[in-house]
N, C-alpha and C. Protein backbone atom coordinates (compact mmCIF):
# COMPACT_ATOMS: atom_id res chain seq x y z
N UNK A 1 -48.58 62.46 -70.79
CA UNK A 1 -48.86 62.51 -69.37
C UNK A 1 -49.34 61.13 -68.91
N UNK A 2 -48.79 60.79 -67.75
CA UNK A 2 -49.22 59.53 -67.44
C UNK A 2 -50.39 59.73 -66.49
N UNK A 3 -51.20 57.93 -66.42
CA UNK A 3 -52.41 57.91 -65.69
C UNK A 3 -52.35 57.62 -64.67
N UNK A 4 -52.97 57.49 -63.58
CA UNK A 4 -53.05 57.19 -62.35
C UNK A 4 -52.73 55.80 -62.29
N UNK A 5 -53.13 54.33 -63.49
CA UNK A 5 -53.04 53.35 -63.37
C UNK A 5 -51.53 53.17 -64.00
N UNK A 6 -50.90 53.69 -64.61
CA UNK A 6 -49.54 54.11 -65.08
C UNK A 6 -48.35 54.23 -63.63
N UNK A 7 -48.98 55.09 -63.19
CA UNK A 7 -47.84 55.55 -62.10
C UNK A 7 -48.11 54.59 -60.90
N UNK A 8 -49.27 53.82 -60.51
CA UNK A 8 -49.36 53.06 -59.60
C UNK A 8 -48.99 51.44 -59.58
N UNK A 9 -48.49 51.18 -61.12
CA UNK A 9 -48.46 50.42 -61.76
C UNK A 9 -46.69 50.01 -61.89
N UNK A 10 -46.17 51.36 -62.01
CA UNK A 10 -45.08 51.69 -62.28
C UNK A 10 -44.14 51.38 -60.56
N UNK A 11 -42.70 50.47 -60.91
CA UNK A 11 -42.11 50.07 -59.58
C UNK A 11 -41.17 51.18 -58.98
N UNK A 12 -41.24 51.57 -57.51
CA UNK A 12 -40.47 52.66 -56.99
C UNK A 12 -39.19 51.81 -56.68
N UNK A 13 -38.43 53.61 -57.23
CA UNK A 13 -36.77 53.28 -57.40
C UNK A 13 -36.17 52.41 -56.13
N UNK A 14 -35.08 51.38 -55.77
CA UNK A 14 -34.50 51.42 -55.22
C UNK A 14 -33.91 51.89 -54.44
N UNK A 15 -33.93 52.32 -52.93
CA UNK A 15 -32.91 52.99 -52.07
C UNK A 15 -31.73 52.32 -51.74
N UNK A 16 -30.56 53.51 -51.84
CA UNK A 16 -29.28 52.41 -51.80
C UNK A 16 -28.77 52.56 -50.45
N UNK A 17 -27.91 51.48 -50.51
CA UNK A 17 -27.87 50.83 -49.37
C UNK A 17 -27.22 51.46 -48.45
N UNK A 18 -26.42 52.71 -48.37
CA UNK A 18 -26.36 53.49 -47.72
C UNK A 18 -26.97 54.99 -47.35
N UNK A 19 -27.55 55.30 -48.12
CA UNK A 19 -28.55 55.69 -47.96
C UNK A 19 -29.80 54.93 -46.80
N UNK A 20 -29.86 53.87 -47.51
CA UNK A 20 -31.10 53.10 -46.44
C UNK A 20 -30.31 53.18 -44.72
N UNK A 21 -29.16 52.68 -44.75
CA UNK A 21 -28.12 52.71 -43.44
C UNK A 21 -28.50 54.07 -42.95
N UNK A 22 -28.32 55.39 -43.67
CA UNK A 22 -28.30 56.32 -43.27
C UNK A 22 -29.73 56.82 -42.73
N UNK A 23 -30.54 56.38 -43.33
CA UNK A 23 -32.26 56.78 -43.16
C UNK A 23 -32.84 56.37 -41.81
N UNK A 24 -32.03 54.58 -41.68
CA UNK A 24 -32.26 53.79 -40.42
C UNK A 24 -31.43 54.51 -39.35
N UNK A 25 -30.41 55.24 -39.20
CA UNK A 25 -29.81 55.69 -38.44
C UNK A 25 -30.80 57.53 -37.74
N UNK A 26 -31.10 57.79 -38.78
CA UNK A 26 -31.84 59.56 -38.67
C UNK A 26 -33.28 58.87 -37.62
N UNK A 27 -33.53 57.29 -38.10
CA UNK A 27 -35.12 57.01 -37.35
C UNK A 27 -34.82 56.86 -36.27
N UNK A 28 -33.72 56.16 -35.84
CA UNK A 28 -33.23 55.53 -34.16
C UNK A 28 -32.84 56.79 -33.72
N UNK A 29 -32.41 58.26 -34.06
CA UNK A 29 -31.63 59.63 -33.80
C UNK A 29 -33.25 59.74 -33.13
N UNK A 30 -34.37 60.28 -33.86
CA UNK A 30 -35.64 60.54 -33.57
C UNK A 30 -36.19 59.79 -32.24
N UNK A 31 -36.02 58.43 -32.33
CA UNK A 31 -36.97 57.80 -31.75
C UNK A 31 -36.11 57.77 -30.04
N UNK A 32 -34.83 58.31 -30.22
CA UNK A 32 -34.64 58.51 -28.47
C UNK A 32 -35.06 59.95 -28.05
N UNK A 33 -35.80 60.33 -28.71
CA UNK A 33 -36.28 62.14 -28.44
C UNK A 33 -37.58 61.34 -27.51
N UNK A 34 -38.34 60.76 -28.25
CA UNK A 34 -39.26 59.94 -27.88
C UNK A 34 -39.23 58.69 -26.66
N UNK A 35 -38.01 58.62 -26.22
CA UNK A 35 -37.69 57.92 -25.49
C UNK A 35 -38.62 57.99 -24.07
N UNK A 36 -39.49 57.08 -23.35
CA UNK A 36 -39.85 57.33 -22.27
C UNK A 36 -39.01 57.86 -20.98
N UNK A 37 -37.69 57.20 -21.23
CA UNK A 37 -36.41 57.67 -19.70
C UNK A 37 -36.70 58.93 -19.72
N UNK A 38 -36.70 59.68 -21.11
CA UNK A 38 -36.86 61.39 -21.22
C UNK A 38 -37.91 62.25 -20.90
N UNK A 39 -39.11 61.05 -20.59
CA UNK A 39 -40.31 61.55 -20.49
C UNK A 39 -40.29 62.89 -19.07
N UNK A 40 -39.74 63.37 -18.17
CA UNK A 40 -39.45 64.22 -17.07
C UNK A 40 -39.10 65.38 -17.96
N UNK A 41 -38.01 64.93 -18.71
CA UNK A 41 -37.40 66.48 -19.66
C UNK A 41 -38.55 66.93 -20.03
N UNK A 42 -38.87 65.69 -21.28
CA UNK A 42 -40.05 66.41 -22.10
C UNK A 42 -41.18 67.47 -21.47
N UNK A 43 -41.76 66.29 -20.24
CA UNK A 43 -43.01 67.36 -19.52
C UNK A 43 -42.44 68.10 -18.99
N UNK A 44 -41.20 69.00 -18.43
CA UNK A 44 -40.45 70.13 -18.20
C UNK A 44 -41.00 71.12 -19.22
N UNK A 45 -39.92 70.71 -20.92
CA UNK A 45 -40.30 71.19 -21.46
C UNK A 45 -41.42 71.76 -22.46
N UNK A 46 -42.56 70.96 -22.17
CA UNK A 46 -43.77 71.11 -22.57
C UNK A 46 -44.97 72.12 -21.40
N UNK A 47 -44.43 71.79 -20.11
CA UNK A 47 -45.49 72.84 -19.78
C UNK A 47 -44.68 74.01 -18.90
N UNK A 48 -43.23 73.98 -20.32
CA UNK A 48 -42.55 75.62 -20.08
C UNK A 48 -43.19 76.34 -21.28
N UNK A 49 -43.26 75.01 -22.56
CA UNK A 49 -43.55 75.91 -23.46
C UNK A 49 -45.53 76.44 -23.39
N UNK A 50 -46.17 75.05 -23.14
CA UNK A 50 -47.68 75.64 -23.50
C UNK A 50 -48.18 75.97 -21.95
N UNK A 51 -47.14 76.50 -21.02
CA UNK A 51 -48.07 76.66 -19.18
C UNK A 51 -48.88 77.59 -19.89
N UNK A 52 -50.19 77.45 -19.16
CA UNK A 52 -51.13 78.11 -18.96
C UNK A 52 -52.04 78.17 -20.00
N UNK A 53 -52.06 77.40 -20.87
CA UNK A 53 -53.05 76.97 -22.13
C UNK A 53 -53.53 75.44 -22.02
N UNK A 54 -54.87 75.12 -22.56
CA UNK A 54 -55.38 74.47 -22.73
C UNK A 54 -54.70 73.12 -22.49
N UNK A 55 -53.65 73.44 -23.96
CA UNK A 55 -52.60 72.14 -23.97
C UNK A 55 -51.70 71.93 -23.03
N UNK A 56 -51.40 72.79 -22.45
CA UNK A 56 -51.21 72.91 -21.28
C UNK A 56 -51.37 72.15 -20.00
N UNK A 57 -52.47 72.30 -19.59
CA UNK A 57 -53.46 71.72 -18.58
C UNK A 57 -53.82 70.76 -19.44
N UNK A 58 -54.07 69.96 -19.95
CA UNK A 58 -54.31 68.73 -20.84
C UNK A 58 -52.93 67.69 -20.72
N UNK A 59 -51.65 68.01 -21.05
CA UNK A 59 -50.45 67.76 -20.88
C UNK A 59 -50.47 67.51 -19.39
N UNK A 60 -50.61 68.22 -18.48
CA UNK A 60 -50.33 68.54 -16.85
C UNK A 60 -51.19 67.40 -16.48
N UNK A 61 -52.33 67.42 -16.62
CA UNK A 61 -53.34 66.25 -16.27
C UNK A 61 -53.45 65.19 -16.61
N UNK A 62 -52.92 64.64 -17.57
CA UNK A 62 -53.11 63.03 -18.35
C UNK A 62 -51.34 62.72 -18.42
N UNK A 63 -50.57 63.01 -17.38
CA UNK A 63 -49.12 62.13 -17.37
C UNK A 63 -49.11 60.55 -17.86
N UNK A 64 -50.14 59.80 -17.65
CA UNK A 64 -49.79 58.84 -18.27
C UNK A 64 -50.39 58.42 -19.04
N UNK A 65 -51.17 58.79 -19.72
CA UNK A 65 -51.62 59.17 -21.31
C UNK A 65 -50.57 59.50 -22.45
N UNK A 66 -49.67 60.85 -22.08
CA UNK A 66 -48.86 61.53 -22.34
C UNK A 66 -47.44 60.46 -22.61
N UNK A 67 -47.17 59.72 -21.41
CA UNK A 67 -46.24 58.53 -21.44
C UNK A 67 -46.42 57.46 -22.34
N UNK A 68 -47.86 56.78 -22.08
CA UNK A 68 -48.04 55.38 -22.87
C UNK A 68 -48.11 56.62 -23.94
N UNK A 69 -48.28 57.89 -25.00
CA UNK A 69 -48.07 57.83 -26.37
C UNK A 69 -46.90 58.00 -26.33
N UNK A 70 -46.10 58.45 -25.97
CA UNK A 70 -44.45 58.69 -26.02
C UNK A 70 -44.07 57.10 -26.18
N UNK A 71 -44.10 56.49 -25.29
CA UNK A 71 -43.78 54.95 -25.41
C UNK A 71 -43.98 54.10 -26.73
N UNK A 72 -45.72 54.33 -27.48
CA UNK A 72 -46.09 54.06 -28.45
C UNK A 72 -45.09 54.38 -30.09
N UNK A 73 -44.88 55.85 -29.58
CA UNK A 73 -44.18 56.66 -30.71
C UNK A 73 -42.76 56.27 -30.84
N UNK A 74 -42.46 55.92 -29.78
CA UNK A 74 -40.56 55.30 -29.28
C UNK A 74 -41.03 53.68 -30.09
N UNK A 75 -41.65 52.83 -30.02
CA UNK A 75 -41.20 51.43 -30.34
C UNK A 75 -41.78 51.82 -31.66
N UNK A 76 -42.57 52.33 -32.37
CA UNK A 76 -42.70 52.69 -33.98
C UNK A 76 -41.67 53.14 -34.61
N UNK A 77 -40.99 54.12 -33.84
CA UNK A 77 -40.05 54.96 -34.69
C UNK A 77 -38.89 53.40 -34.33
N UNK A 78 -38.48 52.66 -33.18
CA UNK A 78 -37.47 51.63 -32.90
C UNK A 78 -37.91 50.61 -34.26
N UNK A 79 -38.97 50.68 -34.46
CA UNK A 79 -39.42 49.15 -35.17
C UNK A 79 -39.22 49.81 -36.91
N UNK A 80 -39.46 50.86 -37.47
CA UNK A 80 -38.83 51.47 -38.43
C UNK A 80 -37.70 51.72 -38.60
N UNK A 81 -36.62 52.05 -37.91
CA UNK A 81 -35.16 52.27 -37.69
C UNK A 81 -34.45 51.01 -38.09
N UNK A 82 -34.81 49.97 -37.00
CA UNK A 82 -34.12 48.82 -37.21
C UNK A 82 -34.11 48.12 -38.48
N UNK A 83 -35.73 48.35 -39.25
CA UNK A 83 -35.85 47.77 -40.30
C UNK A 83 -34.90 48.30 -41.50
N UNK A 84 -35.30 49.66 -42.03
CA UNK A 84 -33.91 49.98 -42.84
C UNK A 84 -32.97 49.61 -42.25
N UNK A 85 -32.01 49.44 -41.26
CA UNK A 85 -30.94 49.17 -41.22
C UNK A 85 -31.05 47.54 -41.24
N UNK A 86 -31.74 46.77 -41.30
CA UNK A 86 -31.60 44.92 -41.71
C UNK A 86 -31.78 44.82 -43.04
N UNK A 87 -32.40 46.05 -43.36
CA UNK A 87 -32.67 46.18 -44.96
C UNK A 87 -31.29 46.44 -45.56
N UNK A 88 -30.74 47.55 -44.75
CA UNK A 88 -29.45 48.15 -45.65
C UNK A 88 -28.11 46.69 -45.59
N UNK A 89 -28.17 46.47 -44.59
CA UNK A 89 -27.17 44.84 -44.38
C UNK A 89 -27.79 43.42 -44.77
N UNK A 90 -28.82 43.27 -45.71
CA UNK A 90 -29.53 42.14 -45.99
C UNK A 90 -28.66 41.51 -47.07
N UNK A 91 -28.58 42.17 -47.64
CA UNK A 91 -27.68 41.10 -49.15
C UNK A 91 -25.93 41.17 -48.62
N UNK A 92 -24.96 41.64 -47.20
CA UNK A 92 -23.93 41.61 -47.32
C UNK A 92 -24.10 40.33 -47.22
N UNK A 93 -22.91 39.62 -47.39
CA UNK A 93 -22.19 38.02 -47.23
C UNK A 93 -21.31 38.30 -46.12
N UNK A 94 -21.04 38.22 -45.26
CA UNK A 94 -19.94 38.10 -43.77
C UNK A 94 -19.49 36.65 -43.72
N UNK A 95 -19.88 35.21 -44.58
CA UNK A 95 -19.35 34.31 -44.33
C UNK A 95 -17.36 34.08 -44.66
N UNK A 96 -17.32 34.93 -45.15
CA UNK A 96 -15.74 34.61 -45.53
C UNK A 96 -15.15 35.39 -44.58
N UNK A 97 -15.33 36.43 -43.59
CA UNK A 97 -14.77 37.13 -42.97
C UNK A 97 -13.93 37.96 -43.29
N UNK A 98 -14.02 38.53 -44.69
CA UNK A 98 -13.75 39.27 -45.20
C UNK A 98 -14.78 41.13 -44.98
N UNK A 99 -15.51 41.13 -44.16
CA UNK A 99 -16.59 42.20 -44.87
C UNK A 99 -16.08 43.63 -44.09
N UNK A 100 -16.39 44.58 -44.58
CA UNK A 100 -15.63 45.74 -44.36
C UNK A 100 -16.94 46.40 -44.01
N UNK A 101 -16.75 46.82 -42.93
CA UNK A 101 -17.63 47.75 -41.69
C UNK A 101 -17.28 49.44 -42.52
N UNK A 102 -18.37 50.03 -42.62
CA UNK A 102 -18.11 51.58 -42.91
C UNK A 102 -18.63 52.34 -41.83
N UNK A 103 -17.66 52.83 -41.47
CA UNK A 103 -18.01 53.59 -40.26
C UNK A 103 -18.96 55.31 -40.82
């Protein structure tokens, strides 16, 4: 059985590079849910789902509270997204103009 200084010690696997493409793609999918333009939907659908509760009236009253975290949560999830995907295209070579795009 290994020790705590064993496993912390020990280097995590590699993600491959499509995979990583794919991971960066699921974060940017997320982070337009979070999108502020959407912010109208969202509070639609937030005080359809919690009207008349606490969260509710908490939601209803602090609109731009509610916005600047939506906004917050949109450029975290943008600033994670982008990174796997510079990660997943970091070692191609494109100088020969040879490089093959996978759709």
């Amino acid at each position: 059985m290994e020790t705590l200084e064993n496993q912390a010690s020990a280097p995590k696997p590699a993600i491959a590079t499509s995979d990583r493409e794919k991971l960066g793609r699921k974060w940017l999918l997320v982070s337009f849910i979070f999108c502020p333009c959407h912010l109208p939907l969202i509070m639609a659908v937030l005080g359809v789902l919690f009207g008349g509760s606490a969260f509710g009236a908490l939601v209803g009253r602090n609109t731009i509270g509610v916005g600047l975290t939506f906004g917050a949560i949109y450029i975290a999830l943008l600033v994670v997204g982008f990174r796997h995907l510079r990660a997943a295209t970091k070692d191609i070579d494109c100088s020969d103009a040879e490089c093959v795009i996978a759709a």
